[in-house]
C-alpha atoms as a PDB file:
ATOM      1  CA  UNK A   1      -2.388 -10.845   4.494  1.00  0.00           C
ATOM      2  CA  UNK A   2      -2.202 -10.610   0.646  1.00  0.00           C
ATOM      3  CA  UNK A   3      -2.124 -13.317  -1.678  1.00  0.00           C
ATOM      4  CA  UNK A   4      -0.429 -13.448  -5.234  1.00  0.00           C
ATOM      5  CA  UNK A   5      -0.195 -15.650  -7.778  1.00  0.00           C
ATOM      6  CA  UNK A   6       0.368 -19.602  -7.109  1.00  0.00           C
ATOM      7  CA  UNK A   7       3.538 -20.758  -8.482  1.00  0.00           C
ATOM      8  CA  UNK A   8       4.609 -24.352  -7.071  1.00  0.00           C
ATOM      9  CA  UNK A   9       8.463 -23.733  -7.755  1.00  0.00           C
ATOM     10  CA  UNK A  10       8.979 -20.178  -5.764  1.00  0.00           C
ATOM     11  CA  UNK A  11      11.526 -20.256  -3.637  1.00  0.00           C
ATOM     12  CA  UNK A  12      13.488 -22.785  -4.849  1.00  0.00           C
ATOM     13  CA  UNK A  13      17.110 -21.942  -4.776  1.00  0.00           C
ATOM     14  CA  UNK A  14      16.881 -18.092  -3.815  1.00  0.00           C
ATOM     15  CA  UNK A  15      14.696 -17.363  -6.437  1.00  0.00           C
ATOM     16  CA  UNK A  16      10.923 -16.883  -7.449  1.00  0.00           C
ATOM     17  CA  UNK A  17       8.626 -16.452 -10.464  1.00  0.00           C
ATOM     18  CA  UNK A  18       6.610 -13.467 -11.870  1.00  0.00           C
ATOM     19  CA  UNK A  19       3.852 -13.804 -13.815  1.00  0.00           C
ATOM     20  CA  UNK A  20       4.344 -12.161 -17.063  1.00  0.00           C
ATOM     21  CA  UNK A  21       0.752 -10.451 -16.767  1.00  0.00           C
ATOM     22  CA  UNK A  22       2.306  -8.720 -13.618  1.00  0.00           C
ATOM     23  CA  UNK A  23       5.024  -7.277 -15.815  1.00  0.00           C
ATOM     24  CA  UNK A  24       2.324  -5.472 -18.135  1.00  0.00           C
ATOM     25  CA  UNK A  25       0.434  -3.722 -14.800  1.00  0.00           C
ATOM     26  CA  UNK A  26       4.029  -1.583 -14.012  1.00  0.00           C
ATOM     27  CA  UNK A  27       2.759   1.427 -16.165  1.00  0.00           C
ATOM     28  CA  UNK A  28      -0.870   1.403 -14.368  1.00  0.00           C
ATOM     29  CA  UNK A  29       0.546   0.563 -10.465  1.00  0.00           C
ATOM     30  CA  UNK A  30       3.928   2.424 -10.427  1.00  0.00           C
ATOM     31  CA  UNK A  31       7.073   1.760  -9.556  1.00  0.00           C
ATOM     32  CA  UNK A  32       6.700   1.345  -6.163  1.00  0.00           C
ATOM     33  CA  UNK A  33       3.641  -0.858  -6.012  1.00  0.00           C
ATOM     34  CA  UNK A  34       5.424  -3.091  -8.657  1.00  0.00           C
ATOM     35  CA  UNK A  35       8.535  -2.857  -5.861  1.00  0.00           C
ATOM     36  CA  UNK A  36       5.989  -4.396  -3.023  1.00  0.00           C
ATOM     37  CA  UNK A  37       4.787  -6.709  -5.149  1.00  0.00           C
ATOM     38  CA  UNK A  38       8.326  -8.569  -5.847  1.00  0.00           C
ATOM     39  CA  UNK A  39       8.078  -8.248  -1.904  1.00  0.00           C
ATOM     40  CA  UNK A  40       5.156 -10.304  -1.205  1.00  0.00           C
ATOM     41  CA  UNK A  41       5.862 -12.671  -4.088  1.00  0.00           C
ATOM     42  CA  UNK A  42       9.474 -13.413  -2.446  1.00  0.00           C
ATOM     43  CA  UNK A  43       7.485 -13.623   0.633  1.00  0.00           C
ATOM     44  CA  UNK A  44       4.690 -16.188  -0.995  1.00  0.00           C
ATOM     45  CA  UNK A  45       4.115 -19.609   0.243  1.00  0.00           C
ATOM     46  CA  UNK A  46       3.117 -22.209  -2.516  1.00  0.00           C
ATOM     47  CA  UNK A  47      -0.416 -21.407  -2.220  1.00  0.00           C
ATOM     48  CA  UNK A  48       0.309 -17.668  -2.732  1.00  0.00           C
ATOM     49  CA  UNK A  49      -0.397 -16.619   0.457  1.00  0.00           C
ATOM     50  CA  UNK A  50       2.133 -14.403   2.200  1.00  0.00           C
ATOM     51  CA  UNK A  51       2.241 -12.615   5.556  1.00  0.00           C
ATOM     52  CA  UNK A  52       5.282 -10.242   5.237  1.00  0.00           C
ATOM     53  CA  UNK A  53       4.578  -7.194   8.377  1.00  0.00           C
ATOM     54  CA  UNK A  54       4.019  -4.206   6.372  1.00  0.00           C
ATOM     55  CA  UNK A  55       7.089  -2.470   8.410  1.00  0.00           C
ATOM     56  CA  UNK A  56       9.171  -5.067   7.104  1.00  0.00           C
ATOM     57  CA  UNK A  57       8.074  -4.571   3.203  1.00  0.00           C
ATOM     58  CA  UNK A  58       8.739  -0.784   4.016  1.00  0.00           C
ATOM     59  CA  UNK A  59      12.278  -1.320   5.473  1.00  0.00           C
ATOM     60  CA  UNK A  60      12.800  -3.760   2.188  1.00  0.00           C
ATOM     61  CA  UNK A  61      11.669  -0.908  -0.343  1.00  0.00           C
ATOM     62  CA  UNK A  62      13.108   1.800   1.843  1.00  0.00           C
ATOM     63  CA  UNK A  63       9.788   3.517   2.137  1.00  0.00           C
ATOM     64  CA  UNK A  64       7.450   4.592   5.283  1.00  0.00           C
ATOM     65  CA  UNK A  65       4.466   1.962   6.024  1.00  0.00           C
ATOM     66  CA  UNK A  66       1.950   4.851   4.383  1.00  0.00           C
ATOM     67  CA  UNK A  67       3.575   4.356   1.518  1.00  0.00           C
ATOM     68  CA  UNK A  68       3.757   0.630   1.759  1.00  0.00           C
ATOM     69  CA  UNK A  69       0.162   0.586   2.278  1.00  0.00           C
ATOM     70  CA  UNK A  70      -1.150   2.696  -0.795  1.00  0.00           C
ATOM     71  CA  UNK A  71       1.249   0.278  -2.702  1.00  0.00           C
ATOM     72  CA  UNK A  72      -0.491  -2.413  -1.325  1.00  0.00           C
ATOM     73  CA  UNK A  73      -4.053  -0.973  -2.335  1.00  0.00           C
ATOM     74  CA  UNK A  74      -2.666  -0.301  -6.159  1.00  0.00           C
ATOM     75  CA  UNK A  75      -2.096  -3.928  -6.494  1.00  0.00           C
ATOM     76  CA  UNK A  76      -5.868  -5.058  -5.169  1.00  0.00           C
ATOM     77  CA  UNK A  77      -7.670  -2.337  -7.058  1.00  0.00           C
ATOM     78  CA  UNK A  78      -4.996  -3.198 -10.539  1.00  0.00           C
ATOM     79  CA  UNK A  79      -5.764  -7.070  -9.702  1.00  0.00           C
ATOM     80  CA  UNK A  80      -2.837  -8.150  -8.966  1.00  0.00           C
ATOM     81  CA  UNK A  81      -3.196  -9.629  -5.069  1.00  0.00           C
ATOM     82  CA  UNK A  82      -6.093  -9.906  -3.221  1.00  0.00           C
ATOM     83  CA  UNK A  83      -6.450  -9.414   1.101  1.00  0.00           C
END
């Protein structure tokens, strides 16, 4: 489970918000980190919580679930979800 930033109005009309403070970590997480996290926020509830399988967040970045998963610790250790 990861969680990412509350935003009341994700997922309203096939879209969803980013915060803009997420935009300034691409540089320090990478490209593909910053790739999973657009994946959990689609996947976020309204509380932030999200639950996507990590196989699934692989086949949507086109990447194995190693890979998926050192994304996934990038964005805890840059601040940007928690588990």
């Amino acid at each position: 489970m990861a969680s990412v930033p509350s935003d009341k109005s994700q997922g309203n009309g096939g879209w969803f918000r980013i915060p803009n403070e997420a935009l300034e970590k691409i540089p320090e997480v990478g490209h593909l980190a910053w790739a999973v996290f657009c994946v959990l926020a689609k996947h976020a509830d309204r509380d932030g919580y999200c639950y996507p399988a990590v196989s699934k967040i692989g086949k949507l970045c086109k990447v194995d679930d190693r890979s998926v998963r050192r994304a996934i610790s990038r964005l805890e250790a840059a601040g940007m979800i928690e588990r």
